[in-house]
PDB file of N, CA and C in Angstrom:
ATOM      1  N   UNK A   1       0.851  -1.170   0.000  1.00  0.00           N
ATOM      2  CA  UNK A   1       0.000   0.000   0.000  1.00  0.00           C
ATOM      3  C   UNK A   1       0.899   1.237   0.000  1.00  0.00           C
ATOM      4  N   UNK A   2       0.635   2.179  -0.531  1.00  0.00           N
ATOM      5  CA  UNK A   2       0.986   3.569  -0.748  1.00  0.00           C
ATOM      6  C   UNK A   2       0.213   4.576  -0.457  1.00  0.00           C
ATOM      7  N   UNK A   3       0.390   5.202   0.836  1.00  0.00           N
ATOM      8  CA  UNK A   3      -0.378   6.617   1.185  1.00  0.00           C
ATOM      9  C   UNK A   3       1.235   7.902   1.027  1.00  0.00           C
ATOM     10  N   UNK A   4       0.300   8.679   0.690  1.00  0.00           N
ATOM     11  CA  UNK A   4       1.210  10.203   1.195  1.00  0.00           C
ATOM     12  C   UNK A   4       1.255  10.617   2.432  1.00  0.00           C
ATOM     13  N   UNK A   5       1.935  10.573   2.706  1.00  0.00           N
ATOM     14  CA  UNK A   5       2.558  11.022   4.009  1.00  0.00           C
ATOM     15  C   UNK A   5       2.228  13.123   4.154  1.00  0.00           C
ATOM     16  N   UNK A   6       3.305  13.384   3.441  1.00  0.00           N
ATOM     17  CA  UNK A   6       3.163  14.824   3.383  1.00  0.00           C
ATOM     18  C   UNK A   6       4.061  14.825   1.984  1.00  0.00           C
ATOM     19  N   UNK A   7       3.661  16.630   1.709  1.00  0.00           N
ATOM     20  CA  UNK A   7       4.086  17.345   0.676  1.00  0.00           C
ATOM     21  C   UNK A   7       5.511  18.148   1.648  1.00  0.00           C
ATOM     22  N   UNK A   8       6.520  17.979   0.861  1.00  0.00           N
ATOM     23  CA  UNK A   8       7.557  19.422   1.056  1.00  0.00           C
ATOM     24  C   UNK A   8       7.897  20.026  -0.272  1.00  0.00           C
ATOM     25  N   UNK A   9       7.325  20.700  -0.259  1.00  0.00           N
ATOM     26  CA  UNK A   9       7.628  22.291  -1.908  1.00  0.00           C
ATOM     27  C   UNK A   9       6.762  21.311  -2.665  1.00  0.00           C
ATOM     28  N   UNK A  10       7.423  21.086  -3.594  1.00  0.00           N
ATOM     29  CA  UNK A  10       7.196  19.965  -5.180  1.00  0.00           C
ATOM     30  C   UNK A  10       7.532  18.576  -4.710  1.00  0.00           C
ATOM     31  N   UNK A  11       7.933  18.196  -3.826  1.00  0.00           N
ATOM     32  CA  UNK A  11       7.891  16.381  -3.617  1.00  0.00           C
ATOM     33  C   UNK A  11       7.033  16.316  -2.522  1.00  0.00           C
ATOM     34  N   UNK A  12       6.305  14.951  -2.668  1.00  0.00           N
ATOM     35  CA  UNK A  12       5.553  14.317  -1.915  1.00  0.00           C
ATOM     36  C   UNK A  12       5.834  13.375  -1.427  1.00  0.00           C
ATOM     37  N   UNK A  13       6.146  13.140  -0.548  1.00  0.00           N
ATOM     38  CA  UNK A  13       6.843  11.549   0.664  1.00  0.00           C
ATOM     39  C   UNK A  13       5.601  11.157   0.472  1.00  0.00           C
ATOM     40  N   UNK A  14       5.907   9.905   0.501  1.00  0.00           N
ATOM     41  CA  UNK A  14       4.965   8.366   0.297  1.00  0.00           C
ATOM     42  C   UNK A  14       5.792   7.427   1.459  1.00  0.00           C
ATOM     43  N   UNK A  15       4.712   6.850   1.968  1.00  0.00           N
ATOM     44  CA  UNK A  15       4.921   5.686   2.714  1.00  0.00           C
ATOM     45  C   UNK A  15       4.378   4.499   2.452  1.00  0.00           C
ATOM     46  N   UNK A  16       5.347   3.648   2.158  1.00  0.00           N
ATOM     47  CA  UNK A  16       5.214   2.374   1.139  1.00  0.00           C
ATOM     48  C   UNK A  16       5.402   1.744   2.161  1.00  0.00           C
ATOM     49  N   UNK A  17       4.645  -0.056   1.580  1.00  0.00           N
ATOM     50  CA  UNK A  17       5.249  -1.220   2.320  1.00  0.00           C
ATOM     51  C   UNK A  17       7.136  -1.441   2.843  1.00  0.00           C
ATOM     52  N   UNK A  18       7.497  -1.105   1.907  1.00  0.00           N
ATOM     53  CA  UNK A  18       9.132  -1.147   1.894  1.00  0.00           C
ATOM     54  C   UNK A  18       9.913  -0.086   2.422  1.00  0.00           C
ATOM     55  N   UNK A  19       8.906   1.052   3.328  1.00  0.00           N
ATOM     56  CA  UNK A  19       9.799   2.594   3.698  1.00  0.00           C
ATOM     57  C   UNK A  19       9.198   3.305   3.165  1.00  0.00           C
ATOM     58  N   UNK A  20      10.109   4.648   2.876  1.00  0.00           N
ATOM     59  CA  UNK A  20       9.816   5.875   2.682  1.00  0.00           C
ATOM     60  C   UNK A  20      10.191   6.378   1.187  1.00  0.00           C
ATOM     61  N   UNK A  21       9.549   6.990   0.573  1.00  0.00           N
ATOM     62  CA  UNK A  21      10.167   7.703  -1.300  1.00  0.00           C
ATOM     63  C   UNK A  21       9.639   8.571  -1.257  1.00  0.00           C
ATOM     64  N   UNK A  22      10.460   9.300  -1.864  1.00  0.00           N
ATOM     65  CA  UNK A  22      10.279  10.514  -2.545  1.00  0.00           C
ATOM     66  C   UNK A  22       9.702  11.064  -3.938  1.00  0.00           C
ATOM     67  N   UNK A  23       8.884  11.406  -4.288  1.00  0.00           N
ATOM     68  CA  UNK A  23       8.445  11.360  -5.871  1.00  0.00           C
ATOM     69  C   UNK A  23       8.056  13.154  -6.206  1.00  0.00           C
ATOM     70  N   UNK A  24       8.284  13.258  -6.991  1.00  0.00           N
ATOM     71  CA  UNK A  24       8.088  15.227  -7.813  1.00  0.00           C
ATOM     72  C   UNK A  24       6.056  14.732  -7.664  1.00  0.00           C
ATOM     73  N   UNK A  25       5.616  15.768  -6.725  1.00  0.00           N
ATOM     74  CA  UNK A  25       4.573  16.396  -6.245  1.00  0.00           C
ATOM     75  C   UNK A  25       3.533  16.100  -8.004  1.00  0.00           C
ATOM     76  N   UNK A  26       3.868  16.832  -9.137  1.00  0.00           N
ATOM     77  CA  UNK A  26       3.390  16.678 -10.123  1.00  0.00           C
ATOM     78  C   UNK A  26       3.155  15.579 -10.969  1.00  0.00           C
ATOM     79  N   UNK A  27       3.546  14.360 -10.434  1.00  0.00           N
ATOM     80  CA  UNK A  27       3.363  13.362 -10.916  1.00  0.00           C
ATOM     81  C   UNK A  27       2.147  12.543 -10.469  1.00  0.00           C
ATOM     82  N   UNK A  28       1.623  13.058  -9.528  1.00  0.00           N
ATOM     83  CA  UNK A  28       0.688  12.735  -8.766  1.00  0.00           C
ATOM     84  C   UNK A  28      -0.703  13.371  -9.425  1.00  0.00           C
ATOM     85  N   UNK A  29      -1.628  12.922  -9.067  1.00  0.00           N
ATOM     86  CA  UNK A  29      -3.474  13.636  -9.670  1.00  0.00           C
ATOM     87  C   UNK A  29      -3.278  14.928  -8.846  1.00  0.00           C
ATOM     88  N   UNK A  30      -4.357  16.048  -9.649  1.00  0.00           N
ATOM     89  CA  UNK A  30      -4.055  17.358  -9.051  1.00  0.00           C
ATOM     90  C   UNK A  30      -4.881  17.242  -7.214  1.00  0.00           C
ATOM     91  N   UNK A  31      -5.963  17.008  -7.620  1.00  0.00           N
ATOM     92  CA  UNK A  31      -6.613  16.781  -6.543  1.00  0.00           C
ATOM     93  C   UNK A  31      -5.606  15.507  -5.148  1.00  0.00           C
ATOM     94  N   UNK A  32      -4.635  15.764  -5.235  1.00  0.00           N
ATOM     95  CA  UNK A  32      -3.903  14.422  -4.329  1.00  0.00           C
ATOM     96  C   UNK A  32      -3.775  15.035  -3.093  1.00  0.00           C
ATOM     97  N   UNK A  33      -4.158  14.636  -1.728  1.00  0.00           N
ATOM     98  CA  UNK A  33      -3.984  14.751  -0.380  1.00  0.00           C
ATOM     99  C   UNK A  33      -3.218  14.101   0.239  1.00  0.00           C
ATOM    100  N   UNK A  34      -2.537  15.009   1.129  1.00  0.00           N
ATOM    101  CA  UNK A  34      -2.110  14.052   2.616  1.00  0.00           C
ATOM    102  C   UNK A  34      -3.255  12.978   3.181  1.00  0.00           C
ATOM    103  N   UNK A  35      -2.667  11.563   2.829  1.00  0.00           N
ATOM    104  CA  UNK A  35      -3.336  10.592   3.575  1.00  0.00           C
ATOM    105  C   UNK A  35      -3.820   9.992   2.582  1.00  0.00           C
ATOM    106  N   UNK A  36      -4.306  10.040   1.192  1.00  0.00           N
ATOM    107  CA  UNK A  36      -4.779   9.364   0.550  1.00  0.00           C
ATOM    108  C   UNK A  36      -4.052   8.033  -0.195  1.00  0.00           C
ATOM    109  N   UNK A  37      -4.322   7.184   0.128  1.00  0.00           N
ATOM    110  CA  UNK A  37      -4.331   5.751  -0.553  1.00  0.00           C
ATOM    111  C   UNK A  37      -3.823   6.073  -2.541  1.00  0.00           C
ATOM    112  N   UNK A  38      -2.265   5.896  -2.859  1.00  0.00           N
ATOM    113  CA  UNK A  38      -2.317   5.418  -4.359  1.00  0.00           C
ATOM    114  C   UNK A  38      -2.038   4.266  -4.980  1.00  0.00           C
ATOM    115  N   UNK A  39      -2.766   4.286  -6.010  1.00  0.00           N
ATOM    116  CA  UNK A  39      -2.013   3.002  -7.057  1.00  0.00           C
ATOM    117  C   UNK A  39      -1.004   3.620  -8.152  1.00  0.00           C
ATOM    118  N   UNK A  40      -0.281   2.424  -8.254  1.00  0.00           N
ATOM    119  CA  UNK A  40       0.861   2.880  -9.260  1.00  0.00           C
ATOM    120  C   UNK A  40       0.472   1.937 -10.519  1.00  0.00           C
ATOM    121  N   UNK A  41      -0.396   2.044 -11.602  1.00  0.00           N
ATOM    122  CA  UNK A  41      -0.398   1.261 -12.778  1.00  0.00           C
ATOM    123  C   UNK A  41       0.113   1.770 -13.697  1.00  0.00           C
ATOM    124  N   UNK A  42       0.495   0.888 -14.593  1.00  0.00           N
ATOM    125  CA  UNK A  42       1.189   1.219 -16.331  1.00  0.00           C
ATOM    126  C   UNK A  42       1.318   2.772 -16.454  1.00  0.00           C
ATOM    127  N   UNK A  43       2.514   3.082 -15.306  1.00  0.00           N
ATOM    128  CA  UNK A  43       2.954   4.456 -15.333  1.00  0.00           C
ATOM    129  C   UNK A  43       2.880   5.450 -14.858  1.00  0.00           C
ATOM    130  N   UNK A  44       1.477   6.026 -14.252  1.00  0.00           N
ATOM    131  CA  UNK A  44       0.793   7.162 -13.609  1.00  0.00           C
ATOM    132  C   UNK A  44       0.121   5.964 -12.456  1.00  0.00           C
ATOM    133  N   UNK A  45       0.087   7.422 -11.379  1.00  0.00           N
ATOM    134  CA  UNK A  45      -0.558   6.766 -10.445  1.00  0.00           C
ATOM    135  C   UNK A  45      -2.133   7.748 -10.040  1.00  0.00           C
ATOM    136  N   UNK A  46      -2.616   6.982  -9.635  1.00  0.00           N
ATOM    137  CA  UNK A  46      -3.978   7.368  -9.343  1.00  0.00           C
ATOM    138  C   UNK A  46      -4.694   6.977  -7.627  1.00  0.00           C
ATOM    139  N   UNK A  47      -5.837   8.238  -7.373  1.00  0.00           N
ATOM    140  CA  UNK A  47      -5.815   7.995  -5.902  1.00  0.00           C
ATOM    141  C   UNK A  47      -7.121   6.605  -5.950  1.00  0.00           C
ATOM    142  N   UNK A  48      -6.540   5.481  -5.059  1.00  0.00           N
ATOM    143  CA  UNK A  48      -7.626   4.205  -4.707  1.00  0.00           C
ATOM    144  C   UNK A  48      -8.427   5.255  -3.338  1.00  0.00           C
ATOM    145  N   UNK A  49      -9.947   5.547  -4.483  1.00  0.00           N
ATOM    146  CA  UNK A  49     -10.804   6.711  -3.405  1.00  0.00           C
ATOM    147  C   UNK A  49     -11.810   5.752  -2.274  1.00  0.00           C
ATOM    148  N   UNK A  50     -11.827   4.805  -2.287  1.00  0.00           N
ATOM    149  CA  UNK A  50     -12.400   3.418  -1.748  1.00  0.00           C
ATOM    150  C   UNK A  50     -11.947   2.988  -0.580  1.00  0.00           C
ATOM    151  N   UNK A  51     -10.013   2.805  -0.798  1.00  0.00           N
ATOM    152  CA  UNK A  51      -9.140   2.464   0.032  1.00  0.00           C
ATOM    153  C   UNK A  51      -8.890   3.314   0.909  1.00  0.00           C
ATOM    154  N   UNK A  52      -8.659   4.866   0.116  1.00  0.00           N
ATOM    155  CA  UNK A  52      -8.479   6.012   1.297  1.00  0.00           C
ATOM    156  C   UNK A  52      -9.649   5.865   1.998  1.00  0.00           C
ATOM    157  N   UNK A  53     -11.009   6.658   2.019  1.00  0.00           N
ATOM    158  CA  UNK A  53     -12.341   6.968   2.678  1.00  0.00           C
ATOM    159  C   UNK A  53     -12.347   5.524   3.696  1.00  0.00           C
ATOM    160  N   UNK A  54     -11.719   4.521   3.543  1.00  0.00           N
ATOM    161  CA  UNK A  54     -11.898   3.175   4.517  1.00  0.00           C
ATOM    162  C   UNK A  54     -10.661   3.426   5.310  1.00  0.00           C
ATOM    163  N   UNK A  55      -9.740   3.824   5.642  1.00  0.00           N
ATOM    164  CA  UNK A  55      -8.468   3.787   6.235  1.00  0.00           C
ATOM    165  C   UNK A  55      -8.861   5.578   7.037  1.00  0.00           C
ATOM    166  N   UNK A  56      -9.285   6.250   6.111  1.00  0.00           N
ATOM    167  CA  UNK A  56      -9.569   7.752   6.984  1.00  0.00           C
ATOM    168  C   UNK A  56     -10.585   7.267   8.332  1.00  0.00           C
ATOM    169  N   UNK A  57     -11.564   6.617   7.832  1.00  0.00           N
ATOM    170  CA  UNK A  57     -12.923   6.237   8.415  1.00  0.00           C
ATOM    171  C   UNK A  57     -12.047   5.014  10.137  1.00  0.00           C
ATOM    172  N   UNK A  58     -11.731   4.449   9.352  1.00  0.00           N
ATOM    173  CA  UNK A  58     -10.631   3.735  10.708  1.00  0.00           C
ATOM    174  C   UNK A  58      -9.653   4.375  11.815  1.00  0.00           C
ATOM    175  N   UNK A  59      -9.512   5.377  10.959  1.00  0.00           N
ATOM    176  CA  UNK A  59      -8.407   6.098  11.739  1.00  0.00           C
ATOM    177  C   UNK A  59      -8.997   6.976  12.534  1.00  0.00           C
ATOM    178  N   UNK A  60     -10.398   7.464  12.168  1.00  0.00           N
ATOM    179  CA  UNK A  60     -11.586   8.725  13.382  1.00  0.00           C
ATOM    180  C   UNK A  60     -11.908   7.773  13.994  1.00  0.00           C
ATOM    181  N   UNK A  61     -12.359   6.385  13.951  1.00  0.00           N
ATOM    182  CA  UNK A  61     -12.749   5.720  14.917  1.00  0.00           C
ATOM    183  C   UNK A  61     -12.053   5.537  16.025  1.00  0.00           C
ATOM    184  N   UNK A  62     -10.556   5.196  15.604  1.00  0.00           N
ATOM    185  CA  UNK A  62      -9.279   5.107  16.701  1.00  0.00           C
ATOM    186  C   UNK A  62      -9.496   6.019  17.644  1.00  0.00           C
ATOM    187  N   UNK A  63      -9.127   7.583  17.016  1.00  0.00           N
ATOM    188  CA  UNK A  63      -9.190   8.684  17.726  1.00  0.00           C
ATOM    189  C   UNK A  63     -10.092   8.797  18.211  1.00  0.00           C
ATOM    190  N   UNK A  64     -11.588   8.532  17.870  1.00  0.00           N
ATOM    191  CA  UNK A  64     -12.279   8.724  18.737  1.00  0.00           C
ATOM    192  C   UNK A  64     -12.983   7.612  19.829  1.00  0.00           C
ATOM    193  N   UNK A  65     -12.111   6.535  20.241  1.00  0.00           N
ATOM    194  CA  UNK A  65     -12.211   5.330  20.597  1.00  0.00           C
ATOM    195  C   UNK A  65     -10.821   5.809  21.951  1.00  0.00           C
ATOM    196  N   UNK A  66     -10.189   6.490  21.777  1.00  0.00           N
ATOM    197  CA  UNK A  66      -8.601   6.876  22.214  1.00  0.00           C
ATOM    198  C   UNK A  66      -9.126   8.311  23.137  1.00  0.00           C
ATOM    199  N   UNK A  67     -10.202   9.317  22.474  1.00  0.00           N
ATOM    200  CA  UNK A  67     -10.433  10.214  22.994  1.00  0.00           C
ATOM    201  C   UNK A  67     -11.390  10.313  24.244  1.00  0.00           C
ATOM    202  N   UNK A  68     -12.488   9.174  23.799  1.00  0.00           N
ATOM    203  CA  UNK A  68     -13.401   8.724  25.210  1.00  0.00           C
ATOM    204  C   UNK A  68     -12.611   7.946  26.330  1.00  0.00           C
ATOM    205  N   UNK A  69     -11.700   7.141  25.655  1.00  0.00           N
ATOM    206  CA  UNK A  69     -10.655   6.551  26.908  1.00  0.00           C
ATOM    207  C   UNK A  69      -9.981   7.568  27.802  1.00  0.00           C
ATOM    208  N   UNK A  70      -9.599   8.362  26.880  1.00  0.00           N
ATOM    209  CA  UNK A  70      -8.947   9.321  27.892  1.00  0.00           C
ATOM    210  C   UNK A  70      -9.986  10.432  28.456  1.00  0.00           C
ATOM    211  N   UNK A  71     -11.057  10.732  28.263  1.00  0.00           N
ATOM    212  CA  UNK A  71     -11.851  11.566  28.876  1.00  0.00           C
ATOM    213  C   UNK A  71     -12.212  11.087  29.919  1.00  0.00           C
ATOM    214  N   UNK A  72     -12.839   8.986  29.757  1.00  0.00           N
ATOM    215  CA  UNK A  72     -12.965   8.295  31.012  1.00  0.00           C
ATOM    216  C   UNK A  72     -11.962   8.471  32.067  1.00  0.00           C
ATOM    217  N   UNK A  73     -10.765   8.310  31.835  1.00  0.00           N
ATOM    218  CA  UNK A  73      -9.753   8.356  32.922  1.00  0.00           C
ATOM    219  C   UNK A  73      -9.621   9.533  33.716  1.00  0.00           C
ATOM    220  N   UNK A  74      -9.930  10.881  33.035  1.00  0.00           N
ATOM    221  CA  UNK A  74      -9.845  11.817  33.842  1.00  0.00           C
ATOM    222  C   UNK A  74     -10.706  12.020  34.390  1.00  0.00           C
ATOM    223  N   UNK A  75     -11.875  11.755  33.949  1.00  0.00           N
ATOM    224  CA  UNK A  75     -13.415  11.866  35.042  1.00  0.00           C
ATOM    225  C   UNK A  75     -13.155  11.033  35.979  1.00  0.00           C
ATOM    226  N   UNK A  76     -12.354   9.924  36.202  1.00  0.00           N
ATOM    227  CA  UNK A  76     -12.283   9.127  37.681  1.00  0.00           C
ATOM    228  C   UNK A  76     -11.341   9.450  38.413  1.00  0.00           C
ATOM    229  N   UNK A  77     -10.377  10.440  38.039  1.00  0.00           N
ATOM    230  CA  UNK A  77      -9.373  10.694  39.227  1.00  0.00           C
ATOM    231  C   UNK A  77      -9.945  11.953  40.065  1.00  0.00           C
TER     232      UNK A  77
END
């Protein structure tokens, strides 16, 4: 799997199964976000909008699964 990590200037860090790369920002769809899920086929890559919206959707649950835990704990001390 391949999400973006972040943008610095014109490159975009990706975090791959194998680490970290670097790729020129413009090679990417214009519409491309921090956090979104890509595929790399026959050349260009494109955002998997399916894969992201399911991994975003997991990740508010965490936080907000992480945020009632910790609200519980402070209401009992």
């Amino acid at each position: 799997m391949t999400i973006i990590d972040r943008f610095e200037g014109s490159i975009a860090v990706l975090e791959t199964d194998s680490g970290i790369t670097n790729i020129e920002r413009s090679l990417l769809p214009e519409n491309a976000a921090e956090g979104d899920v890509l595929i790399y086929d026959d050349g260009s890559w494109s955002i998997d909008k399916a894969a992201t919206e399911k991994r975003r959707s997991r990740i508010k649950s965490r936080l907000k699964r992480l945020i009632n835990k910790t609200d519980k704990r402070g209401k009992n001390d």
